[in-house]
N, C-alpha and C. Protein backbone atom coordinates (compact mmCIF):
# COMPACT_ATOMS: atom_id res chain seq x y z
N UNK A 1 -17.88 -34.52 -9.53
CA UNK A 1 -17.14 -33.30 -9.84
C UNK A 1 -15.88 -33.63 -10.64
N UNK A 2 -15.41 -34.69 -10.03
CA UNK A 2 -14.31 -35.04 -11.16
C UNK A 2 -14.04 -35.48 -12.21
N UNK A 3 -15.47 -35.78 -12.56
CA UNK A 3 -15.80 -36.62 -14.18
C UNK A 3 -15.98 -35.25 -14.80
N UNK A 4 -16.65 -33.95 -14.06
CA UNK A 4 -16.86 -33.02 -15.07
C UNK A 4 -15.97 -32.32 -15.22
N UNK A 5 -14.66 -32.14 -14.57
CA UNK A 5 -13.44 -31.62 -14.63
C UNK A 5 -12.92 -32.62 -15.49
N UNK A 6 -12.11 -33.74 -15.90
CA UNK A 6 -12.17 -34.29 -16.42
C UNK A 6 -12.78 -33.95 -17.87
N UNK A 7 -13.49 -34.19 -18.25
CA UNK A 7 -14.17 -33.60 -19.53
C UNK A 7 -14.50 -32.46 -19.66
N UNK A 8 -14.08 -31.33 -18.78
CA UNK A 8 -13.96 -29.91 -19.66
C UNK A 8 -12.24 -29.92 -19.49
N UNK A 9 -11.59 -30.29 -18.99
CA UNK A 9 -9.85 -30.53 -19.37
C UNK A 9 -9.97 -30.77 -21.30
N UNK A 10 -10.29 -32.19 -20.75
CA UNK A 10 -10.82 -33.12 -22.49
C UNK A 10 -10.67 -32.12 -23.28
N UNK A 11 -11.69 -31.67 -23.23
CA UNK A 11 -13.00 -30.24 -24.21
C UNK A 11 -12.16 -29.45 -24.33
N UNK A 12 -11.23 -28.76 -23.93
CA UNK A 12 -10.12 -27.77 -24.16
C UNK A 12 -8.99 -28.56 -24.94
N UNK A 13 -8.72 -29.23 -23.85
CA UNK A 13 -7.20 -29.68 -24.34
C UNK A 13 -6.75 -30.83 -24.18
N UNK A 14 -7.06 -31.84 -25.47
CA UNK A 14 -7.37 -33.05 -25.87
C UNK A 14 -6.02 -33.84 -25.03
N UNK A 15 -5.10 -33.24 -25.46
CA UNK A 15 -3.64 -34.05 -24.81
C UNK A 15 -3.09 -33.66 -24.11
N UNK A 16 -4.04 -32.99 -22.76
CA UNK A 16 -3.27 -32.98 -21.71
C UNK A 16 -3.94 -33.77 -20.86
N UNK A 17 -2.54 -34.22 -20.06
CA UNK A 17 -2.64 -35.27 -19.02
C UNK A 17 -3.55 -35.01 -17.97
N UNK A 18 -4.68 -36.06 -17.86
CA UNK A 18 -5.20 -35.39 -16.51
C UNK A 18 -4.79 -36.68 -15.35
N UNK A 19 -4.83 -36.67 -13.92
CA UNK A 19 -4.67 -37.93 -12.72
C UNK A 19 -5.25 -37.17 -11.53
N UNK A 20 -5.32 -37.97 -11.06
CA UNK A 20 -5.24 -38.02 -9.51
C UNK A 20 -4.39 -38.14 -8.63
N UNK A 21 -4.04 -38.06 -7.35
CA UNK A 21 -2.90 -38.11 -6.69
C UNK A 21 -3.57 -38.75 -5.78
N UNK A 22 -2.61 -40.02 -5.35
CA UNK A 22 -2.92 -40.42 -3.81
C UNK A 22 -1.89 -40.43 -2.90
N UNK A 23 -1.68 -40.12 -1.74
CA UNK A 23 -0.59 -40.30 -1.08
C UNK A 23 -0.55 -41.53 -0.35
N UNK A 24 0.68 -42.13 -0.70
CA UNK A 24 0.87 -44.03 -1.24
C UNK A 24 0.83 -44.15 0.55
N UNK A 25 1.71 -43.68 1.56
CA UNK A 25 1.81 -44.56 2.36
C UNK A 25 0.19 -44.69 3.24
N UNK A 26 -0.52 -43.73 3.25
CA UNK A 26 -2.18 -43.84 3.52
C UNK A 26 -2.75 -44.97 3.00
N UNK A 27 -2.56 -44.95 1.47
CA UNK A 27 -3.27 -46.04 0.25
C UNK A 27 -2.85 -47.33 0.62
N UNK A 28 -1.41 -47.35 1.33
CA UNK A 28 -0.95 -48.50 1.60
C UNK A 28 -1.41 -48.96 2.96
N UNK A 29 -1.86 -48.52 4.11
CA UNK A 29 -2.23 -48.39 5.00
C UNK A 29 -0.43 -48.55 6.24
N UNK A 30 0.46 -47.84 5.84
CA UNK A 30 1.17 -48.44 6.52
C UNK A 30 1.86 -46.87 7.59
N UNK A 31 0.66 -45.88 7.57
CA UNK A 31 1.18 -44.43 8.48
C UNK A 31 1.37 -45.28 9.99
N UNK A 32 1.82 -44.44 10.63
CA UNK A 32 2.31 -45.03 11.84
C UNK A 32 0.92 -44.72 12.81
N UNK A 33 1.08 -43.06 12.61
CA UNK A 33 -0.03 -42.28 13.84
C UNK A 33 -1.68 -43.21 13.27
N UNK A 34 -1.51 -44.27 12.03
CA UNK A 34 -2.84 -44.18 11.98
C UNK A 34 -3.38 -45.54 11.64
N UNK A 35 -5.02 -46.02 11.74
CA UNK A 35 -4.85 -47.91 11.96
C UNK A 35 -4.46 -48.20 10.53
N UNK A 36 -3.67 -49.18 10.83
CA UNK A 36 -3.61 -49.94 9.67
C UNK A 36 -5.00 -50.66 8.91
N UNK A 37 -4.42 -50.38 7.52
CA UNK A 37 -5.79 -51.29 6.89
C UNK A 37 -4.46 -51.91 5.32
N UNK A 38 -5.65 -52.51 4.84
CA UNK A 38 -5.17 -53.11 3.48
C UNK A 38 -5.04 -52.28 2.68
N UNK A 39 -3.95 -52.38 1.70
CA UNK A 39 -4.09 -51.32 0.42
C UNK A 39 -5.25 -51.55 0.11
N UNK A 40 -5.39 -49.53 -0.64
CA UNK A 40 -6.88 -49.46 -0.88
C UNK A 40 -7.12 -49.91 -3.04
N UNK A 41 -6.34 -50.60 -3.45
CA UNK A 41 -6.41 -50.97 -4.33
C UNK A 41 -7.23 -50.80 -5.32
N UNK A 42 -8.76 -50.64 -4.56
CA UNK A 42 -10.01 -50.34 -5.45
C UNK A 42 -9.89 -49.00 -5.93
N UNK A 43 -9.42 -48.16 -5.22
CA UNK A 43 -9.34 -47.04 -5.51
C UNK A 43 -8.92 -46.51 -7.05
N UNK A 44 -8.01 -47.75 -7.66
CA UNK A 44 -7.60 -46.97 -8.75
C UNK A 44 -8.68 -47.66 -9.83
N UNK A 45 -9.94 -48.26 -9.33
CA UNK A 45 -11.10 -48.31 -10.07
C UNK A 45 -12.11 -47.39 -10.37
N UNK A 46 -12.25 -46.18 -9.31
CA UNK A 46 -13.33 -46.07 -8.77
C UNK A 46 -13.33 -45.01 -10.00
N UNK A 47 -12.13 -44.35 -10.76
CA UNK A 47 -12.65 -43.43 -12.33
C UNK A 47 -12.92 -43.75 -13.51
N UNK A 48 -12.30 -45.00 -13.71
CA UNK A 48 -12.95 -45.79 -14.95
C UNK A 48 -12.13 -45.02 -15.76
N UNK A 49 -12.62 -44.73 -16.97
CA UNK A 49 -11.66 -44.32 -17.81
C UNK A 49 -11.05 -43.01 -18.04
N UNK A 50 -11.97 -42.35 -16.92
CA UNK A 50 -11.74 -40.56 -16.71
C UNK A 50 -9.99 -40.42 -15.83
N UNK A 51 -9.09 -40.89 -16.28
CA UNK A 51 -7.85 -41.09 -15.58
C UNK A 51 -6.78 -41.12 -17.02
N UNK A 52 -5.72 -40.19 -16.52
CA UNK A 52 -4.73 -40.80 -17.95
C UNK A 52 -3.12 -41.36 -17.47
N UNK A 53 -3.34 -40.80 -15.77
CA UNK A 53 -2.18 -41.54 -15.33
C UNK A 53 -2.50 -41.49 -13.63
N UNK A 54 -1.73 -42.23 -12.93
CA UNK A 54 -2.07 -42.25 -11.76
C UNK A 54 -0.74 -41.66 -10.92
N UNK A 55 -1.05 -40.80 -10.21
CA UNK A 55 -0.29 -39.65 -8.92
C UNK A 55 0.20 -39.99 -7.74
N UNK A 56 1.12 -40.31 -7.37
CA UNK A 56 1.78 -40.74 -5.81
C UNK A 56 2.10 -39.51 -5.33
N UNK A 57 1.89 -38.89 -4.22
CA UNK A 57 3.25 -38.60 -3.21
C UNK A 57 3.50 -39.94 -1.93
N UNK A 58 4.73 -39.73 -2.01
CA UNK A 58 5.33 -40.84 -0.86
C UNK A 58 6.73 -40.27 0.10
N UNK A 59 6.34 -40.71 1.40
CA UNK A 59 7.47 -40.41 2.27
C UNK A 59 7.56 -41.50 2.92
N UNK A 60 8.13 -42.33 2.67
CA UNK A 60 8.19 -43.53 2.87
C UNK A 60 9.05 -43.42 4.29
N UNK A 61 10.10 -42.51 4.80
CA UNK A 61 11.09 -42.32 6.15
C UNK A 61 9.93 -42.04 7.22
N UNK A 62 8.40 -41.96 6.73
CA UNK A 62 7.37 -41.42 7.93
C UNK A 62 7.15 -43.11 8.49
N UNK A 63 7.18 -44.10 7.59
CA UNK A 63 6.89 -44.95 7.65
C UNK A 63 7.66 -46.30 7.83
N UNK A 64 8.81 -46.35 7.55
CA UNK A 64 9.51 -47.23 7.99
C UNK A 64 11.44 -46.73 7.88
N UNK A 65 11.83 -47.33 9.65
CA UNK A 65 12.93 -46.82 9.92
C UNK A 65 14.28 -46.25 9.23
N UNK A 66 14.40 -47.40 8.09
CA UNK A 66 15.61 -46.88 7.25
C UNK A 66 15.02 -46.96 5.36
N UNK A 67 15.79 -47.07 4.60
CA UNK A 67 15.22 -47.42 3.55
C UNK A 67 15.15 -48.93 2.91
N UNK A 68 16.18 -49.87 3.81
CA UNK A 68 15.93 -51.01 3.46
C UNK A 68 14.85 -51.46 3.74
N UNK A 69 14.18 -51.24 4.96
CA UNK A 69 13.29 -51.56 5.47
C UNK A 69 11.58 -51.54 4.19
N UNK A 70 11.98 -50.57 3.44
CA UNK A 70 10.44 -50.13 2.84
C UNK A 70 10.58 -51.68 2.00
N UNK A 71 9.43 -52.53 1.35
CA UNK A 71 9.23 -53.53 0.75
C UNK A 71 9.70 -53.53 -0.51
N UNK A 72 10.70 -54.43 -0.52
CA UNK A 72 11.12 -54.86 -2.35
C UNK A 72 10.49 -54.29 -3.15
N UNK A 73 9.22 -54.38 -3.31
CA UNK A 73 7.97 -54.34 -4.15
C UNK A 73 6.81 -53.07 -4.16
N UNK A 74 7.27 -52.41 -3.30
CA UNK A 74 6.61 -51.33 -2.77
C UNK A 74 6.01 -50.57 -3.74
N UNK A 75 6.80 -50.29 -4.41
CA UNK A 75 6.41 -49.54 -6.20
C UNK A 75 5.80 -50.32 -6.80
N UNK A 76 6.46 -51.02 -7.34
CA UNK A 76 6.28 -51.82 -8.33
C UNK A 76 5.15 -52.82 -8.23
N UNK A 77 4.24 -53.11 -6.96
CA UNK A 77 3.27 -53.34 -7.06
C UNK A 77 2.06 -53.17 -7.91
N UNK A 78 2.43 -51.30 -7.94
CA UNK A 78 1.65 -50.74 -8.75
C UNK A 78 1.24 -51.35 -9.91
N UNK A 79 2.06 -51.65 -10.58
CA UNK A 79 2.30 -52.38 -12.48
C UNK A 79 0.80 -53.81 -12.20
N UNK A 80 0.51 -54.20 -10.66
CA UNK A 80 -0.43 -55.59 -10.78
C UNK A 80 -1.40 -55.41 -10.76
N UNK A 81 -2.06 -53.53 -10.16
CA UNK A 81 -3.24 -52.99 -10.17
C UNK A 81 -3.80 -52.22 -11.05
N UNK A 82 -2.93 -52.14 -12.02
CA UNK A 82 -3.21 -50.82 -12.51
C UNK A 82 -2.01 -50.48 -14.49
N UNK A 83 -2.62 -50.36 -15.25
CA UNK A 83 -2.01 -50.39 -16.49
C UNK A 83 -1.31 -48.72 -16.85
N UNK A 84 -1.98 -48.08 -15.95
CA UNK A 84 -1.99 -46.47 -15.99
C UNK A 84 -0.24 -46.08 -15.95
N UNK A 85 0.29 -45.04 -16.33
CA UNK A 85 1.61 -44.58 -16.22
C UNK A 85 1.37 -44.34 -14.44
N UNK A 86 2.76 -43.96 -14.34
CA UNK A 86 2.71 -43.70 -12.59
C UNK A 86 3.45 -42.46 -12.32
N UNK A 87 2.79 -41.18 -11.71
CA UNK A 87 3.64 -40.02 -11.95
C UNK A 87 4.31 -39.84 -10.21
N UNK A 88 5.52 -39.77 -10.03
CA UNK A 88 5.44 -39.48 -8.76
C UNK A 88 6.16 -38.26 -8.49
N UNK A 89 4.55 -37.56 -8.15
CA UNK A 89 4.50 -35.77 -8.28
C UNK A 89 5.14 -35.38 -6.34
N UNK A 90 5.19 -35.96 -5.79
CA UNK A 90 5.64 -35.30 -4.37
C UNK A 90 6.42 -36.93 -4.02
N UNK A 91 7.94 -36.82 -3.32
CA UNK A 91 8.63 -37.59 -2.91
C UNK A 91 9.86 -37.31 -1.97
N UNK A 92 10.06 -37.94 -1.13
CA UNK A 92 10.95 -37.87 -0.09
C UNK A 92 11.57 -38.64 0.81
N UNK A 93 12.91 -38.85 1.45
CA UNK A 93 12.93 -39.54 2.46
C UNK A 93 14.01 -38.58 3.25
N UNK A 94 13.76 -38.74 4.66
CA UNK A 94 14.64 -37.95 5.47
C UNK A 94 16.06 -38.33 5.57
N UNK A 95 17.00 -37.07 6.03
CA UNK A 95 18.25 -37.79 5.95
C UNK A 95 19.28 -37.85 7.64
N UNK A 96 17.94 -37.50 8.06
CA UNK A 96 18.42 -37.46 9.74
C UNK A 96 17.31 -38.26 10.47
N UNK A 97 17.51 -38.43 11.96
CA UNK A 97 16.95 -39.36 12.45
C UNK A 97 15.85 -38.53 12.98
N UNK A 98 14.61 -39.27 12.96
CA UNK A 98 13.15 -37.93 13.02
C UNK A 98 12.52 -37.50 14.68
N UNK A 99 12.20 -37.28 15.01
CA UNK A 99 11.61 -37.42 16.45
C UNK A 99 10.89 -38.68 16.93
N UNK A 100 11.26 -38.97 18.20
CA UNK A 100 10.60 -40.60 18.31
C UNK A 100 10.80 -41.18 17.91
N UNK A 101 11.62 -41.55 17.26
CA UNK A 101 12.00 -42.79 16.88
C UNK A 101 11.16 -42.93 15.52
N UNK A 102 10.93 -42.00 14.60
CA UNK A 102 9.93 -41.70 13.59
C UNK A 102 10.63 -42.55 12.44
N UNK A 103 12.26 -42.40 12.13
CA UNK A 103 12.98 -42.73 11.41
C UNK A 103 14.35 -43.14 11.87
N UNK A 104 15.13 -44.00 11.23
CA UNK A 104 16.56 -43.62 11.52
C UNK A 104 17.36 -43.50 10.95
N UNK A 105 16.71 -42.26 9.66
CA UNK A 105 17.54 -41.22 8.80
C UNK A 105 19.01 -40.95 8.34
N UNK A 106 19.34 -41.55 7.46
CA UNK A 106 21.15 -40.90 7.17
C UNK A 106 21.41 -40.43 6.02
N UNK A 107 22.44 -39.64 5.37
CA UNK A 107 22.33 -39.52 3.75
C UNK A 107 22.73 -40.83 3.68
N UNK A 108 23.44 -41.69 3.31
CA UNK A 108 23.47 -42.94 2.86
C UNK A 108 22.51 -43.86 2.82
N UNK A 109 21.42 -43.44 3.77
CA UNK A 109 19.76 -44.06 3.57
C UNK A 109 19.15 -43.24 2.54
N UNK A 110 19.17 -42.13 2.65
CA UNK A 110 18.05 -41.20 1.43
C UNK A 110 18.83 -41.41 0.27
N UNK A 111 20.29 -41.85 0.21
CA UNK A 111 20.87 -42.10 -1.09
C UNK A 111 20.58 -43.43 -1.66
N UNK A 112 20.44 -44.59 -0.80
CA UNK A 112 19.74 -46.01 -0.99
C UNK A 112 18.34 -45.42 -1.99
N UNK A 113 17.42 -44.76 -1.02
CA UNK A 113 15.89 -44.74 -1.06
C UNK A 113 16.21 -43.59 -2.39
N UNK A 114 16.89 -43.04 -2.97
CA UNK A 114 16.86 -42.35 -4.35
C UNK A 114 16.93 -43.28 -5.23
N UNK A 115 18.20 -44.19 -5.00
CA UNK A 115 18.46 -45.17 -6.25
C UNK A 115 17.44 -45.92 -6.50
N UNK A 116 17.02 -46.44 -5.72
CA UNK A 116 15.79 -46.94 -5.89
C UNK A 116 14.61 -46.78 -6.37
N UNK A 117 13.97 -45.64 -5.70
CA UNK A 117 13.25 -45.10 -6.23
C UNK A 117 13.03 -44.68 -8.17
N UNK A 118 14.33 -43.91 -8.37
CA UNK A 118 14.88 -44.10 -9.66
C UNK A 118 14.70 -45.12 -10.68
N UNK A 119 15.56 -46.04 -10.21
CA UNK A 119 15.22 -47.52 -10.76
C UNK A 119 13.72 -48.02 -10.79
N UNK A 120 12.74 -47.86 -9.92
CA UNK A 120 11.48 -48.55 -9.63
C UNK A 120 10.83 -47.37 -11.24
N UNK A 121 10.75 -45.93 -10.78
CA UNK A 121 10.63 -44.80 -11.85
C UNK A 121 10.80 -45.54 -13.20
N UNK A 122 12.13 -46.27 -13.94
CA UNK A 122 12.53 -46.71 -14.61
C UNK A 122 11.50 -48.01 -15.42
N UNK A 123 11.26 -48.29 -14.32
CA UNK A 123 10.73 -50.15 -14.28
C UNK A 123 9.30 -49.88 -14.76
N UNK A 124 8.62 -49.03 -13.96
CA UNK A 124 7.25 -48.57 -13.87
C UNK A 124 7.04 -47.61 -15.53
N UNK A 125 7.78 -47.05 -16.00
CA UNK A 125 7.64 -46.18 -17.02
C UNK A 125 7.30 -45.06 -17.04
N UNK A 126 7.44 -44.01 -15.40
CA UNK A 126 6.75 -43.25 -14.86
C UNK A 126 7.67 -41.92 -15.99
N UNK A 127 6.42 -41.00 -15.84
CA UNK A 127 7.12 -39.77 -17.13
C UNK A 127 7.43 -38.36 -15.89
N UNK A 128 7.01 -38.93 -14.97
CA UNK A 128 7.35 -37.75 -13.72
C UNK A 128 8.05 -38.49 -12.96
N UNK A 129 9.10 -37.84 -12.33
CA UNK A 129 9.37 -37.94 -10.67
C UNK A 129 9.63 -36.72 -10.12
N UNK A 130 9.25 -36.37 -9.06
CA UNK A 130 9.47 -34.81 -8.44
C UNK A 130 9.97 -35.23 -6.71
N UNK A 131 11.03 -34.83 -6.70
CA UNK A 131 11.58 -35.02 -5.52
C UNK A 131 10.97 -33.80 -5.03
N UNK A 132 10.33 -33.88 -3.49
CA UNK A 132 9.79 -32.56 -2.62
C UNK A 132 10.48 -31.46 -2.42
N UNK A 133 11.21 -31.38 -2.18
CA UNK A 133 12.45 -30.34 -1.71
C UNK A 133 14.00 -30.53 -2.25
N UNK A 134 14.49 -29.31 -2.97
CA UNK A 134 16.05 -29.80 -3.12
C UNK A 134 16.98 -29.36 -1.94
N UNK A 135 16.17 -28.46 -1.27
CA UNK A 135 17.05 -27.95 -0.21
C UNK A 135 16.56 -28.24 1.09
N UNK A 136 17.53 -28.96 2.09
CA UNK A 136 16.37 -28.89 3.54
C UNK A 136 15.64 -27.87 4.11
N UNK A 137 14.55 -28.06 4.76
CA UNK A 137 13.81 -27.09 5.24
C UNK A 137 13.90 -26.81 6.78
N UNK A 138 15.04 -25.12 6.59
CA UNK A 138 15.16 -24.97 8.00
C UNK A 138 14.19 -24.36 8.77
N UNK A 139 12.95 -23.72 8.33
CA UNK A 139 12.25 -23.32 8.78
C UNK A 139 11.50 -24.53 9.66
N UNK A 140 11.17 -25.47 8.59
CA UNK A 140 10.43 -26.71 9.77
C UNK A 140 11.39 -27.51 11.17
N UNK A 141 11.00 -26.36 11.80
CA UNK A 141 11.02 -26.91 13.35
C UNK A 141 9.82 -27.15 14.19
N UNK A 142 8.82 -27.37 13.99
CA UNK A 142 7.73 -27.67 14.85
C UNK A 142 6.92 -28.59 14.42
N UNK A 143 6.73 -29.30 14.89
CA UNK A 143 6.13 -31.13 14.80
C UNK A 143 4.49 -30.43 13.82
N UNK A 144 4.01 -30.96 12.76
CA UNK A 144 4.60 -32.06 11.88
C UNK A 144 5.34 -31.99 11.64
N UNK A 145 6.17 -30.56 11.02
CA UNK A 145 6.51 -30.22 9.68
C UNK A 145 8.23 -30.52 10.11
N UNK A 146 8.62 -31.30 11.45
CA UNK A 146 9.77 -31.23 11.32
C UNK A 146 10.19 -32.87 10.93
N UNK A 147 9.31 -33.51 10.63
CA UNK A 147 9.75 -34.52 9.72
C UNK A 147 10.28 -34.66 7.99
N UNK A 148 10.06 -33.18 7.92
CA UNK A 148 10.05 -32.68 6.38
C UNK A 148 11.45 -31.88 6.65
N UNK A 149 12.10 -31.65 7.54
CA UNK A 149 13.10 -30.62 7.65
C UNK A 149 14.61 -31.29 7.03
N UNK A 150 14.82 -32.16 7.21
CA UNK A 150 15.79 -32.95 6.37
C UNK A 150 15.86 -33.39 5.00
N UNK A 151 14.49 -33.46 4.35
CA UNK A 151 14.17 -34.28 3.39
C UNK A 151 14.69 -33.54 1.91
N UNK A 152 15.33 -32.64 1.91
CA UNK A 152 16.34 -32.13 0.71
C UNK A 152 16.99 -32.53 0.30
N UNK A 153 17.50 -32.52 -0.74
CA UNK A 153 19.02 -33.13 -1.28
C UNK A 153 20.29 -32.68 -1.25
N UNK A 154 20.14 -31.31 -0.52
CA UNK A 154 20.90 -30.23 -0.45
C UNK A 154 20.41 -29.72 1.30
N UNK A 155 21.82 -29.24 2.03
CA UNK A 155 21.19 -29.02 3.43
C UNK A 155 21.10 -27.79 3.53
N UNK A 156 20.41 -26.99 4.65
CA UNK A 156 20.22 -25.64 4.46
C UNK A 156 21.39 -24.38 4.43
N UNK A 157 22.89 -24.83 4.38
CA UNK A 157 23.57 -24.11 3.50
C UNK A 157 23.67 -24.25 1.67
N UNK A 158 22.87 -25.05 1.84
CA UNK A 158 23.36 -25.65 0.00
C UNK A 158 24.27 -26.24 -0.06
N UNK A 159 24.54 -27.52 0.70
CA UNK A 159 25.59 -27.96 0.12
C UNK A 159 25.11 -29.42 -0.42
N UNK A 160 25.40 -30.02 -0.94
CA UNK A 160 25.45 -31.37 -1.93
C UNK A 160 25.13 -32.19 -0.70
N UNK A 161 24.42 -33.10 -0.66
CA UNK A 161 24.29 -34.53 0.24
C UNK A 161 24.85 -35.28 -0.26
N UNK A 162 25.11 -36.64 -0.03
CA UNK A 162 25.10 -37.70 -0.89
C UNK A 162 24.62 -38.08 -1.70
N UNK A 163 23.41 -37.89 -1.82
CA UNK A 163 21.87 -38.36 -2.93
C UNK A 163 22.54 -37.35 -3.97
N UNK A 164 22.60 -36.44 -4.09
CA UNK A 164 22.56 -35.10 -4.98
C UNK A 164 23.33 -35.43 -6.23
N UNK A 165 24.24 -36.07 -6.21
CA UNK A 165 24.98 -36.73 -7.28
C UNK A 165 23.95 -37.61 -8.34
N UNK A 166 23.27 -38.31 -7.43
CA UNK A 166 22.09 -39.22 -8.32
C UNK A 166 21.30 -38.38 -8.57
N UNK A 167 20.67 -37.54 -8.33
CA UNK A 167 19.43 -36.96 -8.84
C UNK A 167 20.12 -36.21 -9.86
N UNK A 168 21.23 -35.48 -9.52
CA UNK A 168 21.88 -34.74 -10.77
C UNK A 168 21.73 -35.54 -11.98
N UNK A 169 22.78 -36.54 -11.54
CA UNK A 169 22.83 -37.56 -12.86
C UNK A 169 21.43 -38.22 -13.56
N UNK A 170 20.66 -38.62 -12.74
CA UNK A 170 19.35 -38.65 -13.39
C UNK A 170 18.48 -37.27 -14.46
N UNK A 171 19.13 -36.29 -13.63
CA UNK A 171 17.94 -35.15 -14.35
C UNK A 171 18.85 -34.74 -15.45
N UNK A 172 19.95 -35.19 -16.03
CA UNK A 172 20.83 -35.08 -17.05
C UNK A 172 20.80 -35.74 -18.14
N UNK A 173 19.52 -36.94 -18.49
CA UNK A 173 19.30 -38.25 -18.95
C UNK A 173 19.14 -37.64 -20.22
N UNK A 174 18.63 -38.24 -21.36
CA UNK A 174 18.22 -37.40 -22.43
C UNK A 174 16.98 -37.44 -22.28
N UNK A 175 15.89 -36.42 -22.62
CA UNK A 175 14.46 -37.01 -22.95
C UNK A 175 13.72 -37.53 -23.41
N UNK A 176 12.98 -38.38 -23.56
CA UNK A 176 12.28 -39.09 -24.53
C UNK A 176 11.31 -38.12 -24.90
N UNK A 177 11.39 -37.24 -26.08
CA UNK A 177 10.66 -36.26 -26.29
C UNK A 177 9.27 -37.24 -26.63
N UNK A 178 8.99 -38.25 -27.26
CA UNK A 178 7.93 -39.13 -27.85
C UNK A 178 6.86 -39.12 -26.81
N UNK A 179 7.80 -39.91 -25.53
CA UNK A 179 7.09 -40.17 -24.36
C UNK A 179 6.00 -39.09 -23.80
N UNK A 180 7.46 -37.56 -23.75
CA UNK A 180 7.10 -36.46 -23.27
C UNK A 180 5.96 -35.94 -23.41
């Protein structure tokens, strides 16, 4: 089904981007609630050439306690599997501490895990980044969704976090219309 989506995209509209999305910390095998396995690596074989860039979402605060914690290399792995651009269409890290001991959340951690992220964005040549939420989500109070309730850049009065300065300043960059 996806080769024929794929080529009626094509068939219409020669230069638009088509991908897939995987959500990295699954691919990576590193969810908490679930067994670990090896990155699934093959995966970014299995379309062959029906691919024009490859799709992350990542919440990396589901998965390990602060942001130092996530691996040097975590991104940037990507660049050893894979030649494809890297779009990262859903992203987040919490900025409070999660239930259970899920995370141990601060803005000065989600402000680490922006810069970074950013920079890796940079390194990788990615033409997307989409942070999940700019504003926290006060509605999520009930397990899952209250691991997502912090993950804004902005808290549910609107006010500025720490991070918010960087993402500003990032989304202020000039564009590479070429790239675009």
């Amino acid at each position: 089904a996806y080769a024929e989506a794929y080529d009626a995209v094509k068939a219409a509209s020669p230069r638009t981007q088509v991908m897939v999305t995987y959500q990295f910390e699954e691919f990576m095998g590193v969810v908490p609630e679930l067994p670990p396995h090896a990155p699934r690596w093959d995966l970014l074989d299995d379309l062959g050439e029906r691919v024009d860039l490859i799709g992350i979402t990542s919440y990396p605060s589901f998965a390990y306690p602060t942001a130092r914690k996530v691996p040097p290399a975590y991104y940037l792995e990507l660049r050893e599997h894979t030649d494809l651009p890297v779009a990262f269409v859903g992203v987040g890290f919490a900025s409070t501490a999660g239930r259970e001991g899920v995370n141990s959340g601060t803005q000065p951690e989600q402000r680490r895990f922006l810069q970074r992220l950013l920079e890796d964005a940079d390194r990788l040549g990615s033409p997307l980044v989409v942070w999940f939420a700019a504003q926290d989500l006060g509605f999520a109070a009930a397990p899952p969704y209250d691991l997502l309730a912090t993950i804004g850049l902005r808290d549910t009065s609107d006010a500025p976090k720490e991070a918010w300065p960087v993402w500003e300043a990032a989304s202020q960059r000039p564009i590479d219309v070429e790239a675009a």
